[in-house]
C-alpha atoms as a PDB file:
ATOM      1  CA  UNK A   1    -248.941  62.290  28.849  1.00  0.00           C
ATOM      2  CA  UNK A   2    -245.624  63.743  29.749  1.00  0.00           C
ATOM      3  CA  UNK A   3    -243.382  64.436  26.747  1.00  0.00           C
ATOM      4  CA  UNK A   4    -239.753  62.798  27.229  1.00  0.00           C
ATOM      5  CA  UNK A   5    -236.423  65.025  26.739  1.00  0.00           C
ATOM      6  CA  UNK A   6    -236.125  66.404  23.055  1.00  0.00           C
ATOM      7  CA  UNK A   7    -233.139  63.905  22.993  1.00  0.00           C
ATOM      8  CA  UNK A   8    -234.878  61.204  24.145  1.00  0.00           C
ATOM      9  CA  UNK A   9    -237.873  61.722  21.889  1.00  0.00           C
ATOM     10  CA  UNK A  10    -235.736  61.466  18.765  1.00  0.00           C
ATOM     11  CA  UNK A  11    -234.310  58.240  19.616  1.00  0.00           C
ATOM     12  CA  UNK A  12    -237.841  57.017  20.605  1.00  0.00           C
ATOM     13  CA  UNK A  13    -238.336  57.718  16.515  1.00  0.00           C
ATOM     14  CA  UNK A  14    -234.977  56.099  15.906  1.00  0.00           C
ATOM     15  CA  UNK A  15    -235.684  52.949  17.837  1.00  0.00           C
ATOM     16  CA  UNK A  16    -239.142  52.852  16.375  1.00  0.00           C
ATOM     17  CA  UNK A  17    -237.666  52.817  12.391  1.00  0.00           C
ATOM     18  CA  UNK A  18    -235.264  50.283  14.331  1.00  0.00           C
ATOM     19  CA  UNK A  19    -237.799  48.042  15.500  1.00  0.00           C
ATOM     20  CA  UNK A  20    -239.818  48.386  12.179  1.00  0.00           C
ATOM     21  CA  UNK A  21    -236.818  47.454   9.871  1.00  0.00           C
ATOM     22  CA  UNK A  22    -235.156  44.565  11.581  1.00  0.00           C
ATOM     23  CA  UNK A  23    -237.522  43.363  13.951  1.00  0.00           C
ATOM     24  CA  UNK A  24    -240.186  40.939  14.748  1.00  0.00           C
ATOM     25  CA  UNK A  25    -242.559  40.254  17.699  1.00  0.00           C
ATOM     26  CA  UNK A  26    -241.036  38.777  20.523  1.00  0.00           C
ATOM     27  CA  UNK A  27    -237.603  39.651  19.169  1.00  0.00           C
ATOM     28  CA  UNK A  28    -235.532  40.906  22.538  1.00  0.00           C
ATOM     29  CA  UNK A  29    -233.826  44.418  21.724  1.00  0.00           C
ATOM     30  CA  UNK A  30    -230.287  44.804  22.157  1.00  0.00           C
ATOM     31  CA  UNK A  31    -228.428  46.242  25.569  1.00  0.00           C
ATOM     32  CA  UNK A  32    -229.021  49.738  26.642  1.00  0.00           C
ATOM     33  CA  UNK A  33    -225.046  49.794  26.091  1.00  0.00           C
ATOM     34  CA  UNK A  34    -225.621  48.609  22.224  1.00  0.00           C
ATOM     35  CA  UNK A  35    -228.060  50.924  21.357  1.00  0.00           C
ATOM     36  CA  UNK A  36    -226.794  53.829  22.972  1.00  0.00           C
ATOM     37  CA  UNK A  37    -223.743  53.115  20.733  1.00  0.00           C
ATOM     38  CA  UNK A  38    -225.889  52.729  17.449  1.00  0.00           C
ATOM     39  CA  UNK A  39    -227.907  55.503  18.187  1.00  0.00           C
ATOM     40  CA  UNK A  40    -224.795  57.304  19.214  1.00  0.00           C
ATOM     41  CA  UNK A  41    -226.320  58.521  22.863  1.00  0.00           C
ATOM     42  CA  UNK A  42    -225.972  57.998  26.554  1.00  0.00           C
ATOM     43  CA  UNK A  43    -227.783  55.270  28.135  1.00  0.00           C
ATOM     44  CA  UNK A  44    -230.047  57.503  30.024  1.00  0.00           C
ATOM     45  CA  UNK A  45    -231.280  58.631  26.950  1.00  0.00           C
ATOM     46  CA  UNK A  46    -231.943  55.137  25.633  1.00  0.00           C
ATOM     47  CA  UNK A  47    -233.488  54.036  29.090  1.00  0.00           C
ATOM     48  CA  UNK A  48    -236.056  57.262  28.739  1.00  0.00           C
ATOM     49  CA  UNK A  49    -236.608  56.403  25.080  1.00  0.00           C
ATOM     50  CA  UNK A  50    -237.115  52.796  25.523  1.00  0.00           C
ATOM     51  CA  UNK A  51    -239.270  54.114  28.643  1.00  0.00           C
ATOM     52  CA  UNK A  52    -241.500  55.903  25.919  1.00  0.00           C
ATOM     53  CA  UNK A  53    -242.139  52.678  23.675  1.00  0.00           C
ATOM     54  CA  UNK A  54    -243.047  50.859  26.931  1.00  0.00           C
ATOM     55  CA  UNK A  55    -245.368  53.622  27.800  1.00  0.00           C
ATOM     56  CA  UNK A  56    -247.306  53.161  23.903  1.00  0.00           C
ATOM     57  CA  UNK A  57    -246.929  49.917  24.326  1.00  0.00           C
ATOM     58  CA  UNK A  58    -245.125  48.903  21.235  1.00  0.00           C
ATOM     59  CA  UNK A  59    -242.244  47.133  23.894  1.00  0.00           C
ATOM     60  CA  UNK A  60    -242.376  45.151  27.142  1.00  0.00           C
ATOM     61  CA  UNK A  61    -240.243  44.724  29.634  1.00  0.00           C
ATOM     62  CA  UNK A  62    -238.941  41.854  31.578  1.00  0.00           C
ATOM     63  CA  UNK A  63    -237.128  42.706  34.183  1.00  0.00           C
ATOM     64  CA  UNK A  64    -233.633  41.072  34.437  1.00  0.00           C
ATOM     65  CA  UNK A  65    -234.498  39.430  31.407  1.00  0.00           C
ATOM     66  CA  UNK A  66    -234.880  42.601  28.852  1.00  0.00           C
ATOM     67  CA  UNK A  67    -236.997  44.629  26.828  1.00  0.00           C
ATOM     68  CA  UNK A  68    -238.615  42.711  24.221  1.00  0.00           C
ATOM     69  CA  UNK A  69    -240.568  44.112  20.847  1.00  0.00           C
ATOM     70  CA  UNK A  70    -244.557  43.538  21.990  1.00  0.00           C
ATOM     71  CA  UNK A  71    -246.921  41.327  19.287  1.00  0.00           C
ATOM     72  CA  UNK A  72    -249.637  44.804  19.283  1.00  0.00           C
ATOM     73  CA  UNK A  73    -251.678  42.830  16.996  1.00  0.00           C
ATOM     74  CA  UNK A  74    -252.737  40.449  19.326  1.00  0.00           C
ATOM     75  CA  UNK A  75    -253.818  43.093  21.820  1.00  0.00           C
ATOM     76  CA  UNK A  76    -255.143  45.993  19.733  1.00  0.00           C
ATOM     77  CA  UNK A  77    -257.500  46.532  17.114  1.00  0.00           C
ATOM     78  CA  UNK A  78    -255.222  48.364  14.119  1.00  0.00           C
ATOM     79  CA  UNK A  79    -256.891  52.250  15.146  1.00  0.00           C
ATOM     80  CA  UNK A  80    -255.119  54.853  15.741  1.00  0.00           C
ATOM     81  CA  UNK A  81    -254.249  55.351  19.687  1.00  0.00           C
ATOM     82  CA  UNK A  82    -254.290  58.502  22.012  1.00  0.00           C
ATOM     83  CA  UNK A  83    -252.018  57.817  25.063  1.00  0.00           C
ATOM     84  CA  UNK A  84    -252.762  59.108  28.676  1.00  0.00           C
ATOM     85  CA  UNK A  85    -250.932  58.890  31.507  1.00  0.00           C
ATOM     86  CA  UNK A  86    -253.282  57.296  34.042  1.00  0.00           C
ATOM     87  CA  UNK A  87    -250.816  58.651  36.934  1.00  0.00           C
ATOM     88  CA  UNK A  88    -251.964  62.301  35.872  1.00  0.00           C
ATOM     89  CA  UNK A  89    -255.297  61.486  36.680  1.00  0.00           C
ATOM     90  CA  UNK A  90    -255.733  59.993  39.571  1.00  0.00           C
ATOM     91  CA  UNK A  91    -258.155  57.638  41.381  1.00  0.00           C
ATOM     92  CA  UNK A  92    -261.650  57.888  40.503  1.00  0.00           C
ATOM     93  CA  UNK A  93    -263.121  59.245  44.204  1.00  0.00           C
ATOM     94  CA  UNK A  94    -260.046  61.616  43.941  1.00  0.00           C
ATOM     95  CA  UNK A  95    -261.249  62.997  40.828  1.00  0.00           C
ATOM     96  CA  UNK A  96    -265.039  63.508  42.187  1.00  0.00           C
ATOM     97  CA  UNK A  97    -263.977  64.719  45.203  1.00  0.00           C
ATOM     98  CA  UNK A  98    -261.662  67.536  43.930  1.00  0.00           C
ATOM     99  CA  UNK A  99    -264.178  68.615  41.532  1.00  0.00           C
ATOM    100  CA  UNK A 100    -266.491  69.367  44.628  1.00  0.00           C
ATOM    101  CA  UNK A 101    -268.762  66.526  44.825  1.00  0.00           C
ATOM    102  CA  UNK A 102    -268.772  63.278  47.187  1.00  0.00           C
ATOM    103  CA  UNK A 103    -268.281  59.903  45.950  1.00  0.00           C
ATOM    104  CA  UNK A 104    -270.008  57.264  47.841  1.00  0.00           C
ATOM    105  CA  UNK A 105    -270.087  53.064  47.138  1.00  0.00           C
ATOM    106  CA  UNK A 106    -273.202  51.731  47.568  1.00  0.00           C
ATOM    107  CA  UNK A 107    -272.624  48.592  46.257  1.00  0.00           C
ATOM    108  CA  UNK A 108    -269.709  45.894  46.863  1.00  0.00           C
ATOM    109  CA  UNK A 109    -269.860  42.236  46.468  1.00  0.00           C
ATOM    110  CA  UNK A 110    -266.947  39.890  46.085  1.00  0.00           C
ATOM    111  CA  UNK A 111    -266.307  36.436  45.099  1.00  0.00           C
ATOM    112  CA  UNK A 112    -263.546  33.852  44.160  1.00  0.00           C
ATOM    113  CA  UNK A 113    -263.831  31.678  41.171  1.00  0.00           C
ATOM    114  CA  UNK A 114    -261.816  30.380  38.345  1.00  0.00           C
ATOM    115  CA  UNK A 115    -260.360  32.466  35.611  1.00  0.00           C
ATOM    116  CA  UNK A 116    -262.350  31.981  32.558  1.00  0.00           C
ATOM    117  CA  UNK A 117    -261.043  30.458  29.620  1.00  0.00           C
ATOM    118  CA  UNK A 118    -260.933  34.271  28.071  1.00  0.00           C
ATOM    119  CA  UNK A 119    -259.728  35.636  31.679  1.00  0.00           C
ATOM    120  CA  UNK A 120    -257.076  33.129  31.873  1.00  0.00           C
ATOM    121  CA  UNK A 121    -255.197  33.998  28.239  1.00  0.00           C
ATOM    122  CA  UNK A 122    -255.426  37.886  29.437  1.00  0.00           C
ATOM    123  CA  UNK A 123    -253.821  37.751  32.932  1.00  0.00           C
ATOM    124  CA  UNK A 124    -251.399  34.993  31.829  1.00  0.00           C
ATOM    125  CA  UNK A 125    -252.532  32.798  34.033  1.00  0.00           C
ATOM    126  CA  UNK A 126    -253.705  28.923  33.887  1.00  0.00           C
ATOM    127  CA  UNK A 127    -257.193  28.437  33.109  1.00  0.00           C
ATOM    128  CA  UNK A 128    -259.726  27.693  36.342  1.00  0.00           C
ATOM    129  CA  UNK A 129    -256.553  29.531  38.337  1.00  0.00           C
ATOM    130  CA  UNK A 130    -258.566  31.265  41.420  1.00  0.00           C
ATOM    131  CA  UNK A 131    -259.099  34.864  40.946  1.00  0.00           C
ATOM    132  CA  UNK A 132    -261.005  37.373  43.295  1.00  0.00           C
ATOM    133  CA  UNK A 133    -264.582  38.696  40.714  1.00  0.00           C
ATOM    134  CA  UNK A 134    -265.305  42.367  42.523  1.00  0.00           C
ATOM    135  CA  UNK A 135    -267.859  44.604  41.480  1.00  0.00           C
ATOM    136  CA  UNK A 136    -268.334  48.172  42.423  1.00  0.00           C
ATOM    137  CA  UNK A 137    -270.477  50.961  42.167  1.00  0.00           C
ATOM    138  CA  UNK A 138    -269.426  54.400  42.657  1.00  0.00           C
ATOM    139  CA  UNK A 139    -272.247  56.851  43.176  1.00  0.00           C
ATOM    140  CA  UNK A 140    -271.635  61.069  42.972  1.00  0.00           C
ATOM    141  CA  UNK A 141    -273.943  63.200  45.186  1.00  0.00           C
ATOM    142  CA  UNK A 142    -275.742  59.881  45.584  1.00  0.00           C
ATOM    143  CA  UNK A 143    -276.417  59.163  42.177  1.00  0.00           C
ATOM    144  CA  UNK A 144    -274.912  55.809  40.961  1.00  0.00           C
ATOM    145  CA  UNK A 145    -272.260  56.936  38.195  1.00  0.00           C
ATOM    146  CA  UNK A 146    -269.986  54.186  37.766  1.00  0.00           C
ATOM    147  CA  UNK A 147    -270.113  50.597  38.025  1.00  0.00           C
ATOM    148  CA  UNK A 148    -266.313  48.507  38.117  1.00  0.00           C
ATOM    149  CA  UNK A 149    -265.906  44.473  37.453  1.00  0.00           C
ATOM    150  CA  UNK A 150    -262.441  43.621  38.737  1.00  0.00           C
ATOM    151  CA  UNK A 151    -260.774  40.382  38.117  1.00  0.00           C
ATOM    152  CA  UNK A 152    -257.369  40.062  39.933  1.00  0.00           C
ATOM    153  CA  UNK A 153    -256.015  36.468  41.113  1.00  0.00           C
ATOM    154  CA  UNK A 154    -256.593  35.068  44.370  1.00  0.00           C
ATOM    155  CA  UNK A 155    -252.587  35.211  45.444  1.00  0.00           C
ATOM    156  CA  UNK A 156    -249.771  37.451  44.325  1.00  0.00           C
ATOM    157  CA  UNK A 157    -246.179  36.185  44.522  1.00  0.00           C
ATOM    158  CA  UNK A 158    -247.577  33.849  46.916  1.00  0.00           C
ATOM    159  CA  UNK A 159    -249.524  36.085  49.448  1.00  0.00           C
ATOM    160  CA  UNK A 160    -253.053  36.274  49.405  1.00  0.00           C
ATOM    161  CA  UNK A 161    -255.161  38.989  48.343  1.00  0.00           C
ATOM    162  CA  UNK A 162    -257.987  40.306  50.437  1.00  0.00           C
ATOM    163  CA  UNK A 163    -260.507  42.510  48.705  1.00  0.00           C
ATOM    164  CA  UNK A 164    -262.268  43.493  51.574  1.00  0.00           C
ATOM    165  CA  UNK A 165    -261.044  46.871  52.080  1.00  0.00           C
ATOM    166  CA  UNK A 166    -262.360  47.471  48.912  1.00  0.00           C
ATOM    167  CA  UNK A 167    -265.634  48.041  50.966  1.00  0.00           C
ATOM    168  CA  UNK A 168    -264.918  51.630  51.072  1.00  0.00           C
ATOM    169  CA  UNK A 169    -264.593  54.736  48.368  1.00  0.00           C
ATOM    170  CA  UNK A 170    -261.266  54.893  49.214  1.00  0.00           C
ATOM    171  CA  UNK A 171    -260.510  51.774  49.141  1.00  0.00           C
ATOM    172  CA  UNK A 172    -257.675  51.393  46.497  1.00  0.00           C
ATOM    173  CA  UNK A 173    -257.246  47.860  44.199  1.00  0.00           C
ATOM    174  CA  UNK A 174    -253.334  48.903  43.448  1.00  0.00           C
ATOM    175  CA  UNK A 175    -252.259  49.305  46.499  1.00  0.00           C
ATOM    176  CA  UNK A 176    -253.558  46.196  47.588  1.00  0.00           C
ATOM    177  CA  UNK A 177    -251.622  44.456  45.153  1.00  0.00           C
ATOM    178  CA  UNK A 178    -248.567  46.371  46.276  1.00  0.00           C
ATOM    179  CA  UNK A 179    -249.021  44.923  49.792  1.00  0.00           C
ATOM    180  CA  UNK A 180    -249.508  41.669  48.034  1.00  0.00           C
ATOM    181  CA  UNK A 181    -246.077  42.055  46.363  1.00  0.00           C
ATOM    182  CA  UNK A 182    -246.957  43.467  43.074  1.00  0.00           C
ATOM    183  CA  UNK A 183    -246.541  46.545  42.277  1.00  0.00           C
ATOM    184  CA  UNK A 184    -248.131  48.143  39.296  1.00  0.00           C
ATOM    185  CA  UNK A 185    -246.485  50.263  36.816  1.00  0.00           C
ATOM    186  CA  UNK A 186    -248.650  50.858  33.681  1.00  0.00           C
ATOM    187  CA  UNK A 187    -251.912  50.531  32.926  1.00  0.00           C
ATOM    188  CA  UNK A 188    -253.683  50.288  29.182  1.00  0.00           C
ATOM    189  CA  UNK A 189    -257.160  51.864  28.792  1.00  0.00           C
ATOM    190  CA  UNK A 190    -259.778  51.366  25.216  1.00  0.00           C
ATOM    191  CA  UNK A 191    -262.480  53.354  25.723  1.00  0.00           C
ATOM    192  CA  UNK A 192    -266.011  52.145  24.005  1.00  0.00           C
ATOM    193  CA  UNK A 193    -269.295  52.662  23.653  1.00  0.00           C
ATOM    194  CA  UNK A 194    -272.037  50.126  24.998  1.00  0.00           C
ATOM    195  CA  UNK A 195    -275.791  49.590  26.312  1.00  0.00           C
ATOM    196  CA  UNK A 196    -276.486  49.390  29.945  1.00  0.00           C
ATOM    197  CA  UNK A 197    -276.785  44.990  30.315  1.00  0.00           C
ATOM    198  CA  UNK A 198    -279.105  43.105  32.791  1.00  0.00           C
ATOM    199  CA  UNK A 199    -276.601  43.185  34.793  1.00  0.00           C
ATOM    200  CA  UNK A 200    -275.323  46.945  34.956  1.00  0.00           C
ATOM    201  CA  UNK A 201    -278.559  48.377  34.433  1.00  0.00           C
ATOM    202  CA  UNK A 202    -280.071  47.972  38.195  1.00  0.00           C
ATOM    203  CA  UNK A 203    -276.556  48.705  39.930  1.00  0.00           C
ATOM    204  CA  UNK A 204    -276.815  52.372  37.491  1.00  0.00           C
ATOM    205  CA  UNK A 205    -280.727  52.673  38.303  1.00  0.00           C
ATOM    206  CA  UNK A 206    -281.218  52.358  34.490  1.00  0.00           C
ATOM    207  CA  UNK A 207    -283.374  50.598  31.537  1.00  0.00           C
ATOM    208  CA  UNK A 208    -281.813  48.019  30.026  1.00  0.00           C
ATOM    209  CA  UNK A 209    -279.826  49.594  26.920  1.00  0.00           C
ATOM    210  CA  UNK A 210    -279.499  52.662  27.783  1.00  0.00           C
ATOM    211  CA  UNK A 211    -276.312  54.122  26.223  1.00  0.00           C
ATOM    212  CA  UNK A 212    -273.276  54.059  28.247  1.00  0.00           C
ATOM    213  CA  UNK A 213    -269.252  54.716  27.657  1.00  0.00           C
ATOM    214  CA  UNK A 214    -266.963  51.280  28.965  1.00  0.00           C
ATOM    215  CA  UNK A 215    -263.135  51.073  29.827  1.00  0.00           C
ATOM    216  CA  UNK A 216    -261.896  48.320  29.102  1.00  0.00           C
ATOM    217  CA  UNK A 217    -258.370  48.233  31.470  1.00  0.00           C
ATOM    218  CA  UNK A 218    -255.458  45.955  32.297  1.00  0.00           C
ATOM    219  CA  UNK A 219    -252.612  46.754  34.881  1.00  0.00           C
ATOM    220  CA  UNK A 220    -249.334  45.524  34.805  1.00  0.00           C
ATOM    221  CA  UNK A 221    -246.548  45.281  37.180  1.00  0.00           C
ATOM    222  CA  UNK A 222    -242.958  45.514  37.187  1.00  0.00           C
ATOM    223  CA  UNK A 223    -242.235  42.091  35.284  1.00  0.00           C
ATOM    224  CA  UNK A 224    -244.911  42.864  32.649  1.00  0.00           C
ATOM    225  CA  UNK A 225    -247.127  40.805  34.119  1.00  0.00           C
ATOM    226  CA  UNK A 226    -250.530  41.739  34.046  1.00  0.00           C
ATOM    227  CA  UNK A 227    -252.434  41.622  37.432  1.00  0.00           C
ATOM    228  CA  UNK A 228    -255.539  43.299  37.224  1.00  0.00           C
ATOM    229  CA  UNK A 229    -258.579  42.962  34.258  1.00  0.00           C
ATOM    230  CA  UNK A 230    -260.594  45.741  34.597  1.00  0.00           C
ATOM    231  CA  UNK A 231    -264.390  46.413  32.625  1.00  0.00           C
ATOM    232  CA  UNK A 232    -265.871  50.366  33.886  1.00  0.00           C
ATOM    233  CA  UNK A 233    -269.132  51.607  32.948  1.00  0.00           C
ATOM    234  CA  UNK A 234    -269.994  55.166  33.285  1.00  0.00           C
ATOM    235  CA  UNK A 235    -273.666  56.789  32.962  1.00  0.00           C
ATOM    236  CA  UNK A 236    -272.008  59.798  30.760  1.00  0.00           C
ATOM    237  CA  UNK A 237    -275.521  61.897  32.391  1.00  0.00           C
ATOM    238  CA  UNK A 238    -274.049  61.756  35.856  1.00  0.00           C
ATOM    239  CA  UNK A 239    -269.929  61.527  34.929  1.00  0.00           C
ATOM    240  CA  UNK A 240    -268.106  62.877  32.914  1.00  0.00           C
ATOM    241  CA  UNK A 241    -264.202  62.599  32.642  1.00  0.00           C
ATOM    242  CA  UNK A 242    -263.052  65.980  30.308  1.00  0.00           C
ATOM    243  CA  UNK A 243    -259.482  65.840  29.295  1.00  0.00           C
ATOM    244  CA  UNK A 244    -258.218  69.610  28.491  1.00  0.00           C
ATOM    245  CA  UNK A 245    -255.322  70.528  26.811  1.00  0.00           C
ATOM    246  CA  UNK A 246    -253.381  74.002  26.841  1.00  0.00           C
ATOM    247  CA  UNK A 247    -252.258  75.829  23.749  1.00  0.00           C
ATOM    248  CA  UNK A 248    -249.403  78.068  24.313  1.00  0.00           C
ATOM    249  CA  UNK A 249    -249.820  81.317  23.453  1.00  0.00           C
END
């Protein structure tokens, strides 16, 4: 993840201790304006400090509204958290492709049906609202790697979603929102381990419980909302995702 200005990262720590002392969840912060005079700043620096708590999700933002201190415990386990910027990775077929092999989707299906009880309270949405189930396999060299249920509602702001480009590798679920009005800004990633289920197994040409890694992934847009409920599971044998870091000398 990309480390904020020097100046910005100490009032990150600031407006954490903040936040800690006199706050609450669901408490709204004070104005850029107020805390760039208690923190004794520029707004710029509060805006890319504040950007930083969005970013590890201990605040959320609603635009024209304002930035308000995010209830964690009712979206995390209490672990401790290593943050990635998802924009410094890219899309998955990116990824295979520019590490020299060739991602290929032999399997798509699609269908719409009402958000779950469980998939309602996680998109924000009213139970039995209509939501687009997509499920997608992403093979490398041919052999099925990765296997992706989406859940993403029916309409956006009004317009209609159609997963149908989906279809192909390069077909991309975020932008499709975009041109459905939303446009996604952050997405949150847990990373477990799990077995291969009755119904992952086949689409991975696996036994049934055969050790796999799952994402777990939600995508928000620009009000906060989130928009996309994401489950990925990868057959570690076939993909790999290796995250490097460099030590200065």
């Amino acid at each position: 993840m990309r480390k904020p200005p020097k100046r910005a990262a100490v009032a990150a720590r600031e407006l954490r201790d903040l936040i800690a002392r006199e706050m609450a969840p669901g408490d709204r912060l004070p104005s850029e304006t107020e805390l760039a005079r208690r923190l004794d700043v520029s707004r710029v620096t509060v805006r890319d400090a504040l950007g930083q708590l969005w970013v590890e999700g201990l605040v959320t933002r609603r635009w024209g509204v304002g930035t308000f201190v995010r209830d964690r415990a009712a979206t995390a386990a209490p672990m401790t958290q290593t943050l990635i910027d998802v924009d410094e990775l890219g899309s998955l077929p990116a990824l295979i492709t520019e590490a020299g092999h060739t991602p290929t989707l032999p399997h798509f299906a699609s269908e719409r049906v009402p958000a779950s009880p469980d998939l309602a309270v996680r998109l924000e949405l009213p139970e039995s609202t209509p939501v687009w189930r997509i499920e997608r396999c992403v093979a490398v060299d041919g052999a099925p790697a990765i296997v992706l249920h989406d859940h993403v509602p029916a309409t956006l702001h009004g317009h209609p979603l159609d997963p149908s480009p989906l279809r192909e590798v390069t077909g991309d679920l975020p932008t499709l929102c975009r041109h459905a009005g939303s446009r996604l800004v952050r997405m949150e990633a847990r990373l477990t381990a799990t077995t291969a289920t009755p119904e992952t197994a086949p689409l991975l040409n696996l036994p049934e419980g055969t050790p796999l890694i799952t994402a777990h992934q939600v995508a928000y847009d620009e009000s906060g909302t989130p928009v996309i409920d994401t489950d990925v599971y990868y057959r570690s044998d076939v993909y790999a995702l290796v995250v490097v870091r460099t030590v200065p000398s």
